[in-house]
C-alpha atoms as a PDB file:
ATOM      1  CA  UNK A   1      36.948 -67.104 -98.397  1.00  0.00           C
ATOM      2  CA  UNK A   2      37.331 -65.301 -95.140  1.00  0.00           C
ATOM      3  CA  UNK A   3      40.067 -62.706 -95.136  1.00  0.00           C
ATOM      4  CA  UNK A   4      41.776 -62.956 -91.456  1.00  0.00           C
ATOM      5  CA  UNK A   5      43.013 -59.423 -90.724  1.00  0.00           C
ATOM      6  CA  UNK A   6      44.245 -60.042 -87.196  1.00  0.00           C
ATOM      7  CA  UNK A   7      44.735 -63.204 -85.256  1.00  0.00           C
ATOM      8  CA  UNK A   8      45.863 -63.683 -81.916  1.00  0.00           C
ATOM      9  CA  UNK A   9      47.879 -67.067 -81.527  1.00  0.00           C
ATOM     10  CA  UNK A  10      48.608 -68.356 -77.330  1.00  0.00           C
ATOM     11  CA  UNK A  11      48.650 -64.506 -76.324  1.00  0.00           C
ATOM     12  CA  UNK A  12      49.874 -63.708 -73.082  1.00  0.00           C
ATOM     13  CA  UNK A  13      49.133 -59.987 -72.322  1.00  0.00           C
ATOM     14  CA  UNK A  14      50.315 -57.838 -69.266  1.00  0.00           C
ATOM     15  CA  UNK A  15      52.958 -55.317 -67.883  1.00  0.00           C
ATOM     16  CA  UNK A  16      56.595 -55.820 -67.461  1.00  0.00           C
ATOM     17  CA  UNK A  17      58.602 -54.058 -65.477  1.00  0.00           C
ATOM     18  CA  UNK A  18      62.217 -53.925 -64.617  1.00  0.00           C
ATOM     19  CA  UNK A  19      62.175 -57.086 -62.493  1.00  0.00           C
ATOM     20  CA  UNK A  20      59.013 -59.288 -63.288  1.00  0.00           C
ATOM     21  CA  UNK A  21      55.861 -59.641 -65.848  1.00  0.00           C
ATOM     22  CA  UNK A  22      52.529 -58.853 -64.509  1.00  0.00           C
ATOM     23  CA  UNK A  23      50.039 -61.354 -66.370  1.00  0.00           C
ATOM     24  CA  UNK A  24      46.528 -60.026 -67.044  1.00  0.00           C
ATOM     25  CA  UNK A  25      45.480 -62.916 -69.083  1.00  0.00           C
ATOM     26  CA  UNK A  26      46.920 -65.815 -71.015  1.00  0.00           C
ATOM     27  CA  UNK A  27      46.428 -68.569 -73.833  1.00  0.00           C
ATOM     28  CA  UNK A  28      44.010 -65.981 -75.823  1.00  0.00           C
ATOM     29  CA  UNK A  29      43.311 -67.134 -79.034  1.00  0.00           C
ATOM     30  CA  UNK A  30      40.656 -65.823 -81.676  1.00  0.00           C
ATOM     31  CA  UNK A  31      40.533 -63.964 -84.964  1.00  0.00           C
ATOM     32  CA  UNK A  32      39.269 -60.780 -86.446  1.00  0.00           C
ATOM     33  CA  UNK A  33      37.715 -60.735 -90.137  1.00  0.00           C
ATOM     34  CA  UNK A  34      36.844 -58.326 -92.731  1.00  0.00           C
ATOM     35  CA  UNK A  35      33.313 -57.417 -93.282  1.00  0.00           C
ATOM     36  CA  UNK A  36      32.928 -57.713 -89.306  1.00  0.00           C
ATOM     37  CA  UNK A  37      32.082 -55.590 -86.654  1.00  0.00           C
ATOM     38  CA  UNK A  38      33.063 -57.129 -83.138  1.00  0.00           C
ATOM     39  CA  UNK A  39      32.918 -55.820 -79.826  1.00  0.00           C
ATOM     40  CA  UNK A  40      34.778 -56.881 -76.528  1.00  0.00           C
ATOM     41  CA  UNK A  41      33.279 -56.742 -73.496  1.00  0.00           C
ATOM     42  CA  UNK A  42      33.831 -57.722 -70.010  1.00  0.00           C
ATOM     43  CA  UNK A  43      34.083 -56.538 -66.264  1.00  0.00           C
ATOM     44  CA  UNK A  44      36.160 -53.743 -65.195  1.00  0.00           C
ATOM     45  CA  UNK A  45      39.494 -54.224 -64.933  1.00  0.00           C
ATOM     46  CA  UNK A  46      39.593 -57.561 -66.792  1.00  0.00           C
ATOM     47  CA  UNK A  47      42.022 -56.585 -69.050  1.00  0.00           C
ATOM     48  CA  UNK A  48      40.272 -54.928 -72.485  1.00  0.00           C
ATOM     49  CA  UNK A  49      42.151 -52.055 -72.398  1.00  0.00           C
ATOM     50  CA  UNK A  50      45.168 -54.355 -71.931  1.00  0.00           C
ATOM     51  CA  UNK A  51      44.198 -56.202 -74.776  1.00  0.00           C
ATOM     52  CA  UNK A  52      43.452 -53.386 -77.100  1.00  0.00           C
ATOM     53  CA  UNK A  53      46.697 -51.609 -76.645  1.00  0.00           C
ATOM     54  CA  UNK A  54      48.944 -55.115 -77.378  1.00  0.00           C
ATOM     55  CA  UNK A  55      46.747 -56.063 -80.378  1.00  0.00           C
ATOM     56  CA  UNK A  56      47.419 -51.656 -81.453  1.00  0.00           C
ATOM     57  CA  UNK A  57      51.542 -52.471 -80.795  1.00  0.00           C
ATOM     58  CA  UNK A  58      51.067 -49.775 -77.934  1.00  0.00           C
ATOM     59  CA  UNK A  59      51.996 -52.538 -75.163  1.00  0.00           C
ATOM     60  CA  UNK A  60      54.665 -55.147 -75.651  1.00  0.00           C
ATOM     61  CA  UNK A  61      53.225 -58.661 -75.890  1.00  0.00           C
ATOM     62  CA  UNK A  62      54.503 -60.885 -72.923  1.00  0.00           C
ATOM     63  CA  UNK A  63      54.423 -64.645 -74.663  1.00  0.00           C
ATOM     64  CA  UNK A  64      52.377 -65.917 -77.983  1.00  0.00           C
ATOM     65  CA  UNK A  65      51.629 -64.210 -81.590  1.00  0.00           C
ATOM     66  CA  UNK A  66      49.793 -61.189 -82.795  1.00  0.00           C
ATOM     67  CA  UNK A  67      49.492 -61.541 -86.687  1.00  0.00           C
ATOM     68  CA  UNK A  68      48.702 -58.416 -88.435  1.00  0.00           C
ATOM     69  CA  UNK A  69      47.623 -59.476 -91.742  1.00  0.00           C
ATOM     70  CA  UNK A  70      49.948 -62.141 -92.112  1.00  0.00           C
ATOM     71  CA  UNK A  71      52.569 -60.865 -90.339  1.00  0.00           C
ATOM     72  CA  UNK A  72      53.970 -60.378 -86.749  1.00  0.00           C
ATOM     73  CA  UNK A  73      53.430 -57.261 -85.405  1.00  0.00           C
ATOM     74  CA  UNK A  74      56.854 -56.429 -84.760  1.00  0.00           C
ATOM     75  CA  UNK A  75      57.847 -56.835 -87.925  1.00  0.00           C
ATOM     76  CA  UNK A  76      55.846 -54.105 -89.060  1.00  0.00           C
ATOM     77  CA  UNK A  77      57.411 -50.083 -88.443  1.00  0.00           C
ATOM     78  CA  UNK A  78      54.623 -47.655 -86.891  1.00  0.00           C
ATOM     79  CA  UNK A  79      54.466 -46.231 -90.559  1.00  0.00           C
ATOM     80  CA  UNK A  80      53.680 -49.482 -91.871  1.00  0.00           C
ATOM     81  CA  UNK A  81      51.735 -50.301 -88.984  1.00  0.00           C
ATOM     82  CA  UNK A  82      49.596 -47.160 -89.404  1.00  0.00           C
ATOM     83  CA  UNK A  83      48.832 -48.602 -92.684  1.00  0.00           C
ATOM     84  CA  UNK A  84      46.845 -50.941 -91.531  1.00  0.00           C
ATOM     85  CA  UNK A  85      45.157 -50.006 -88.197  1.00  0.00           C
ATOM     86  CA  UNK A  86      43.412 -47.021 -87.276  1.00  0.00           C
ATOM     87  CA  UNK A  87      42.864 -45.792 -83.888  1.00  0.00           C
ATOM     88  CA  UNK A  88      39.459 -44.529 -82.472  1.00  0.00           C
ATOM     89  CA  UNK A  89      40.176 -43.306 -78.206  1.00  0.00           C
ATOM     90  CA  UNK A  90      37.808 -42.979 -75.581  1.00  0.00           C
ATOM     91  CA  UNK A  91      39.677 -39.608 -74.992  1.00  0.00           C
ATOM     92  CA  UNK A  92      37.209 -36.449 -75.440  1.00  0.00           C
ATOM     93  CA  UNK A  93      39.981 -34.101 -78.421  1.00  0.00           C
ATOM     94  CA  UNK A  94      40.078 -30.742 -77.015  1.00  0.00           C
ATOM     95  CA  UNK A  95      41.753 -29.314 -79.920  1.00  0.00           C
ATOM     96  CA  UNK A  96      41.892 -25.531 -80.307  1.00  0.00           C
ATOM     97  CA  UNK A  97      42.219 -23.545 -83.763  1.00  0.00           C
ATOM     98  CA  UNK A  98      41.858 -26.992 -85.774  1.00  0.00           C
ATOM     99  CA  UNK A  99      39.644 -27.197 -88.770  1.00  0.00           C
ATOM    100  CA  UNK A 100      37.725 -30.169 -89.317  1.00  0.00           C
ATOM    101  CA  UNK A 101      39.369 -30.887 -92.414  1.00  0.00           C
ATOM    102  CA  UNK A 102      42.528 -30.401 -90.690  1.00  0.00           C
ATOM    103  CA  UNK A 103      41.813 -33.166 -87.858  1.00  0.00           C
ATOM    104  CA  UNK A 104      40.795 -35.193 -90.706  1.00  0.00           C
ATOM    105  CA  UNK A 105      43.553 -34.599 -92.423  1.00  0.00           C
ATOM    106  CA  UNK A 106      45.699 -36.048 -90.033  1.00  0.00           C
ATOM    107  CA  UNK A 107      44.693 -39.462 -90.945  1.00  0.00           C
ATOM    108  CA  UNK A 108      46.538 -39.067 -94.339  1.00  0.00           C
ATOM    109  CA  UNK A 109      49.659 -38.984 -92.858  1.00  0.00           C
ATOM    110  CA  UNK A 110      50.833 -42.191 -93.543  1.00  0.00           C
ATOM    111  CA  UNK A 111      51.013 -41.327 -96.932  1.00  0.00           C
ATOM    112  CA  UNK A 112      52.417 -37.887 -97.352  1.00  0.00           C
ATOM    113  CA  UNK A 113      55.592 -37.771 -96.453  1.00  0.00           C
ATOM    114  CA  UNK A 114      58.213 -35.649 -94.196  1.00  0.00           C
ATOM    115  CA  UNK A 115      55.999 -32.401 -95.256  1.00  0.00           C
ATOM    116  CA  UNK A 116      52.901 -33.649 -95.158  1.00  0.00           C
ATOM    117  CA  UNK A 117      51.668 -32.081 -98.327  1.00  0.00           C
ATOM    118  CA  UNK A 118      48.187 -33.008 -99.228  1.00  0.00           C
ATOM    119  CA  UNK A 119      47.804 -33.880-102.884  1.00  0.00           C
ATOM    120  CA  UNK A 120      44.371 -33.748-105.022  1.00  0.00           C
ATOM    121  CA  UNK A 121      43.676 -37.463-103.709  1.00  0.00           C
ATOM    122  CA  UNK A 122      44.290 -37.126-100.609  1.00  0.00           C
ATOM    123  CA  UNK A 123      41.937 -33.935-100.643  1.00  0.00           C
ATOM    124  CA  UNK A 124      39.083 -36.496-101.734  1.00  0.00           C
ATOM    125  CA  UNK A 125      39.996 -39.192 -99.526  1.00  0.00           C
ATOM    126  CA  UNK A 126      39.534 -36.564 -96.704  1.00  0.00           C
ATOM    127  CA  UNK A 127      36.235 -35.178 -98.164  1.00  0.00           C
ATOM    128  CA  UNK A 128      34.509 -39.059 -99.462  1.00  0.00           C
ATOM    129  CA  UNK A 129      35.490 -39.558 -95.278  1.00  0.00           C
ATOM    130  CA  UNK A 130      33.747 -37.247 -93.790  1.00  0.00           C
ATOM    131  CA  UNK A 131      30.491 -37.886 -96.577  1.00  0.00           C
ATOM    132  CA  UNK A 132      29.977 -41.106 -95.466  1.00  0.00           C
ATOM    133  CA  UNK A 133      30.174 -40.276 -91.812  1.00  0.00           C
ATOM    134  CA  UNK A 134      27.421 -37.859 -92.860  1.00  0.00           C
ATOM    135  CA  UNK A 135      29.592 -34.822 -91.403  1.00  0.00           C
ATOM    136  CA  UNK A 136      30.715 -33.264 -95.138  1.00  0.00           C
ATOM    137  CA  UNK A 137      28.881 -29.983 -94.366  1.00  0.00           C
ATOM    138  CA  UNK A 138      31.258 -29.264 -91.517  1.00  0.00           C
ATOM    139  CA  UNK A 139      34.615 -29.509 -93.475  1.00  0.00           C
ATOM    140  CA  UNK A 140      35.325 -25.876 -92.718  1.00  0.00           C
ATOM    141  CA  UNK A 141      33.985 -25.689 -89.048  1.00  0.00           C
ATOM    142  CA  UNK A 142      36.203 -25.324 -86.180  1.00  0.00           C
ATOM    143  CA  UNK A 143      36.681 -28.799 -84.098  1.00  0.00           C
ATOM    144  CA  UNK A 144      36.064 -27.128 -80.672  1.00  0.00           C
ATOM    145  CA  UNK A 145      32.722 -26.008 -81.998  1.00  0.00           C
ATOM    146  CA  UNK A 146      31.020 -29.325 -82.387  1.00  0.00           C
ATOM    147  CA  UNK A 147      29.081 -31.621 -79.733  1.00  0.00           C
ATOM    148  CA  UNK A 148      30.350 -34.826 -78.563  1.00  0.00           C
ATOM    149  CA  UNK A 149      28.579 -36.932 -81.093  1.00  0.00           C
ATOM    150  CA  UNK A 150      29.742 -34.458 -84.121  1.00  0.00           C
ATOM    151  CA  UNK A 151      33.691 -35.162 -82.784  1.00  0.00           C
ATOM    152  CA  UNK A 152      33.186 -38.806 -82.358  1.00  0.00           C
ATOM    153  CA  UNK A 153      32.285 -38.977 -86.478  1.00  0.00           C
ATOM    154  CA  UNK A 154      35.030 -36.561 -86.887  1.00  0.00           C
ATOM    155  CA  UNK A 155      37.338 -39.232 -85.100  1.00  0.00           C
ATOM    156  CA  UNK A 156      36.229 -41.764 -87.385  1.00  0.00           C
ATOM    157  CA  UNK A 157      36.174 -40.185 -90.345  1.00  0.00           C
ATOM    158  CA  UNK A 158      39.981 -39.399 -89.869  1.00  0.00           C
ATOM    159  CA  UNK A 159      40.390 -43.656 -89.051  1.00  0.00           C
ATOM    160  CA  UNK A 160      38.615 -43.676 -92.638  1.00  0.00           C
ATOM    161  CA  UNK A 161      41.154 -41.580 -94.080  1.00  0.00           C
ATOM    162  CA  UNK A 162      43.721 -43.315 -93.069  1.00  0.00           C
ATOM    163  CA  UNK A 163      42.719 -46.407 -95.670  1.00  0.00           C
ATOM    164  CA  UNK A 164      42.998 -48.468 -93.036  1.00  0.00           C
ATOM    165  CA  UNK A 165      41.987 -52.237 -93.389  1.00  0.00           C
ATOM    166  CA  UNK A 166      41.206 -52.602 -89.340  1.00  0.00           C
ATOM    167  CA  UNK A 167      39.644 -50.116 -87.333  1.00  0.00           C
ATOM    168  CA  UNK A 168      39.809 -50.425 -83.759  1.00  0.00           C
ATOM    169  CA  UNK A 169      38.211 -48.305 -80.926  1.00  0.00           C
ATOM    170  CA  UNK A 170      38.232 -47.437 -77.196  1.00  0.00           C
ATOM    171  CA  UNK A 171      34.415 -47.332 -75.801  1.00  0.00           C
ATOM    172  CA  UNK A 172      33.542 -44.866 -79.150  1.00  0.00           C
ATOM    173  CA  UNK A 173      30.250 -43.915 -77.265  1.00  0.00           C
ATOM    174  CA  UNK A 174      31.245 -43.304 -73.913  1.00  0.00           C
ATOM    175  CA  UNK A 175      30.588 -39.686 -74.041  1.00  0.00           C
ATOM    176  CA  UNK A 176      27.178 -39.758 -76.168  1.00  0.00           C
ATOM    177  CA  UNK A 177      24.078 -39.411 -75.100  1.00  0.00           C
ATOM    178  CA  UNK A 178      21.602 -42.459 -76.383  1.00  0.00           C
ATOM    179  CA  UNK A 179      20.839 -40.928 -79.964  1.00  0.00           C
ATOM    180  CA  UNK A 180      23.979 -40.874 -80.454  1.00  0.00           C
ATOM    181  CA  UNK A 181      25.511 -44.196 -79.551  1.00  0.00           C
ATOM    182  CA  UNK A 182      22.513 -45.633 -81.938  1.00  0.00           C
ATOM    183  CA  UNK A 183      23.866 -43.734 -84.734  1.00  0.00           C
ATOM    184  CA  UNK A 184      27.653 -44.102 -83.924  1.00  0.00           C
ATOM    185  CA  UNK A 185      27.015 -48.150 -83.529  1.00  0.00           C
ATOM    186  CA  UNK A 186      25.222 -47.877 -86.916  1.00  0.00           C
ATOM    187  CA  UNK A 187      27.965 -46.304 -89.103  1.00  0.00           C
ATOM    188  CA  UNK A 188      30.578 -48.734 -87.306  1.00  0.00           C
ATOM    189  CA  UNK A 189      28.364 -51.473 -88.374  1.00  0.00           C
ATOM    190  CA  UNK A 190      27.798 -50.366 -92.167  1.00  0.00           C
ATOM    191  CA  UNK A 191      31.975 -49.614 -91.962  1.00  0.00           C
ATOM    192  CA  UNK A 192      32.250 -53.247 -91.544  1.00  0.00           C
ATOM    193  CA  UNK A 193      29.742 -54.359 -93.852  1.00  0.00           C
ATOM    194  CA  UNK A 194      29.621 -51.802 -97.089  1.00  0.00           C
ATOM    195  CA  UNK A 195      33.097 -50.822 -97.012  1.00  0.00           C
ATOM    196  CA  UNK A 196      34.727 -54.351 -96.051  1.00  0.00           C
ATOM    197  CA  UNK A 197      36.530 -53.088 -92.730  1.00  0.00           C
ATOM    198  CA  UNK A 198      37.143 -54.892 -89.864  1.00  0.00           C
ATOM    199  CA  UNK A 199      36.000 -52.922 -86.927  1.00  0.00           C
ATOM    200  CA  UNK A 200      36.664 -54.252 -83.550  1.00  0.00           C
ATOM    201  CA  UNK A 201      35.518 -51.991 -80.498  1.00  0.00           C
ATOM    202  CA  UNK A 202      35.086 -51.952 -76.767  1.00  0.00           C
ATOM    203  CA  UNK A 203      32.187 -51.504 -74.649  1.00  0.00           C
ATOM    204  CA  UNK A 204      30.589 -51.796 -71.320  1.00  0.00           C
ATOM    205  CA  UNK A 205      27.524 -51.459 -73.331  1.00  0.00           C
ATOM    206  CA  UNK A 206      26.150 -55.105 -73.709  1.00  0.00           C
ATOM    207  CA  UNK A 207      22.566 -54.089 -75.406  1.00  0.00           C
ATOM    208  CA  UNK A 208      24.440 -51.857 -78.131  1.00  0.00           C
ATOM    209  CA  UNK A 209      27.102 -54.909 -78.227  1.00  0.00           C
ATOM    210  CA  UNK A 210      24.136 -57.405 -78.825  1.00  0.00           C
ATOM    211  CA  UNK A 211      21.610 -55.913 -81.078  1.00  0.00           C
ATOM    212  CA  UNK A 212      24.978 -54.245 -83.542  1.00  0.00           C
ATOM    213  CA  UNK A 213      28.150 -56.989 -83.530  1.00  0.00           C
ATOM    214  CA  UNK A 214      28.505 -60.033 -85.363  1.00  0.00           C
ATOM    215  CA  UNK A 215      30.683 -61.529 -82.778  1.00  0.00           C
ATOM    216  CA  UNK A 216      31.605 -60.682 -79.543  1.00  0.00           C
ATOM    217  CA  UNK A 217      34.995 -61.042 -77.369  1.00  0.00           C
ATOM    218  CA  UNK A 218      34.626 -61.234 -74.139  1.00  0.00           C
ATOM    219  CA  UNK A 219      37.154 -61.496 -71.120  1.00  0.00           C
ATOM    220  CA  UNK A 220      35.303 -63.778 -68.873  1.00  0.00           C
ATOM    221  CA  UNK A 221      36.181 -63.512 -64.933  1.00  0.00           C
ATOM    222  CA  UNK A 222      38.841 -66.419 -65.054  1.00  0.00           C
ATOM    223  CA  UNK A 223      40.269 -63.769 -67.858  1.00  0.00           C
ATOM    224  CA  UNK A 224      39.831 -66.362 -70.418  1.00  0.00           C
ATOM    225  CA  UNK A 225      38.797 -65.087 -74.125  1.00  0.00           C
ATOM    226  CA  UNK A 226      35.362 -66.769 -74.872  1.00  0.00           C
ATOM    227  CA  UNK A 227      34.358 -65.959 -79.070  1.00  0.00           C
ATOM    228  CA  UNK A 228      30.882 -66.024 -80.261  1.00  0.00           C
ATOM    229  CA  UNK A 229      28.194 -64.828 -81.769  1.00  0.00           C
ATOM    230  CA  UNK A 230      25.553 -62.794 -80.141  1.00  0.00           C
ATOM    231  CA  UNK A 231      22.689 -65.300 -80.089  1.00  0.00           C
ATOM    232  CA  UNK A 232      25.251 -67.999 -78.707  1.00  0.00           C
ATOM    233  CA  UNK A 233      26.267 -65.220 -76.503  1.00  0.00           C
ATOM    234  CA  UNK A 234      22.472 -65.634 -74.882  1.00  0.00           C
ATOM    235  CA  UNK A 235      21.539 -69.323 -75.432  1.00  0.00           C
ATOM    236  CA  UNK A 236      24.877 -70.715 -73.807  1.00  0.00           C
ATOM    237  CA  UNK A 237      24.473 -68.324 -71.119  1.00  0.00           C
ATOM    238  CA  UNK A 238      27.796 -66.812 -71.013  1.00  0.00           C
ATOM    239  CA  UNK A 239      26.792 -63.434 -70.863  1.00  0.00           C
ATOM    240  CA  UNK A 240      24.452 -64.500 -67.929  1.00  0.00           C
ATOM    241  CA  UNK A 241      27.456 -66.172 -65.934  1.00  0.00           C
ATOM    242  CA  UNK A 242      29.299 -63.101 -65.926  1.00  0.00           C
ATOM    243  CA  UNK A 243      27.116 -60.388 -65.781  1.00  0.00           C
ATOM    244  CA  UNK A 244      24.564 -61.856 -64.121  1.00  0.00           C
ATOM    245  CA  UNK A 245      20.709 -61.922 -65.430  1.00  0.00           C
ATOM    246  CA  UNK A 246      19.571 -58.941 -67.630  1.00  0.00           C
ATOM    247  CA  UNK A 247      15.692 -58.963 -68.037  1.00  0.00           C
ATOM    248  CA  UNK A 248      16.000 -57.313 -71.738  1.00  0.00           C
ATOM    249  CA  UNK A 249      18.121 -60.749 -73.413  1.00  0.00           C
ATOM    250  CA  UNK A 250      15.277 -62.418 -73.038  1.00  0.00           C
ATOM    251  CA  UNK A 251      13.656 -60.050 -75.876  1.00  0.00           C
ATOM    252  CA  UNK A 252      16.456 -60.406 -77.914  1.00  0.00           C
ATOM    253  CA  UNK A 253      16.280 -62.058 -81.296  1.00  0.00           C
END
């Protein structure tokens, strides 16, 4: 049976200030499972980062539901919250004097307390986290030290740490060059997969969201969320409407 992590139900996302709502999009309705990897795409300034920051409890949601497994997200605290969503930004960490187990680290705090005291288990948590983002060997390097691509698994291992049963990230290979996106898209995937994690991401990357997702999200110019899976993406021509034609779907299986 599918295990629904979050599900947005009539969403109506946008700003409000002191005097009116500004709508960015309404009536969005869709799911996210475990074992899944889905990416949202869409033009600029349709409204993903909009979307990712009310579904994260960042932005207030203007009308509708946001059910975080199986409850409304305001129901939740930001510790409980933190329990079960783990954020990946877009943001470049220029962190000085910071271990890598230390940045890591901080993804345990959910569970430690006022002090923050790391117990034995949390000590392997932090270590199993950074061995299966293949980045174990720098547990005792300095953060401002590594290359783009080394931070971005750093990032992630710390959303791994933090037991987490959603993962959700802001354009995770903005930064990288083409290795590694490949390789960053290919952990996210085997997250979702192997370790039962829903991982929902965005991207202006629509080959990477293609050949790696097993659904995609997209904000389509009306704004209106359109759900499927990346073959149905191609043959209903959705992606073609919005984007216009890319030669390389064609070769797409």
């Amino acid at each position: 049976m599918e295990h629904v992590t979050i599900e947005l139900v009539n969403a109506t996302i946008g700003y409000k200030t002191k005097n009116k709502a500004t709508i960015v999009a309404s009536n969005l309705n869709g799911s996210l499972l475990k074992g899944k990897l889905v990416s949202l795409v869409g033009r600029n300034g349709c409204g993903k980062s909009t979307l990712l920051r009310t579904i994260t409890g960042f932005q207030p949601l203007l009308e509708g539901r946001v059910i975080q497994e199986g409850k409304e997200i305001q129901e939740y605290s930001i510790q409980e919250r933190a329990r079960i969503l783990s954020i990946v930004t877009t943001n470049t960490m220029h962190v000085q004097d910071m271990t890598v187990f230390d940045l890591v680290a901080m993804g345990r705090s959910p569970y430690t307390g006022f002090w923050g005291k790391l117990g034995q288990k949390d000590k392997e948590i932090i270590a199993e986290s950074l061995r299966i983002v293949g980045m174990e060997q720098y547990i005792d390097r300095m953060v401002e030290t590594l290359s783009d691509g080394e931070r971005q698994k750093v990032m992630i291992a710390k959303a791994i740490a933090q037991e987490t049963s959603v993962i959700i990230l802001d354009e995770p290979t903005s930064f990288l060059d083409y290795p590694s996106k490949i390789k960053t898209m290919q952990l996210l995937r085997t997250l979702a997969h192997d370790k039962n994690k829903t991982v929902f991401l965005s991207t202006h990357d629509l080959e990477q969201a293609l050949q790696f997702s097993d659904d995609i999200w997209m904000l389509d110019d009306d704004r209106n969320l359109v759900i499927r899976n990346p073959k149905q993406m191609i043959s209903e021509g959705i992606l073609e409407k919005t984007f216009g034609y890319i030669n390389w779907l064609q070769n797409l299986d």
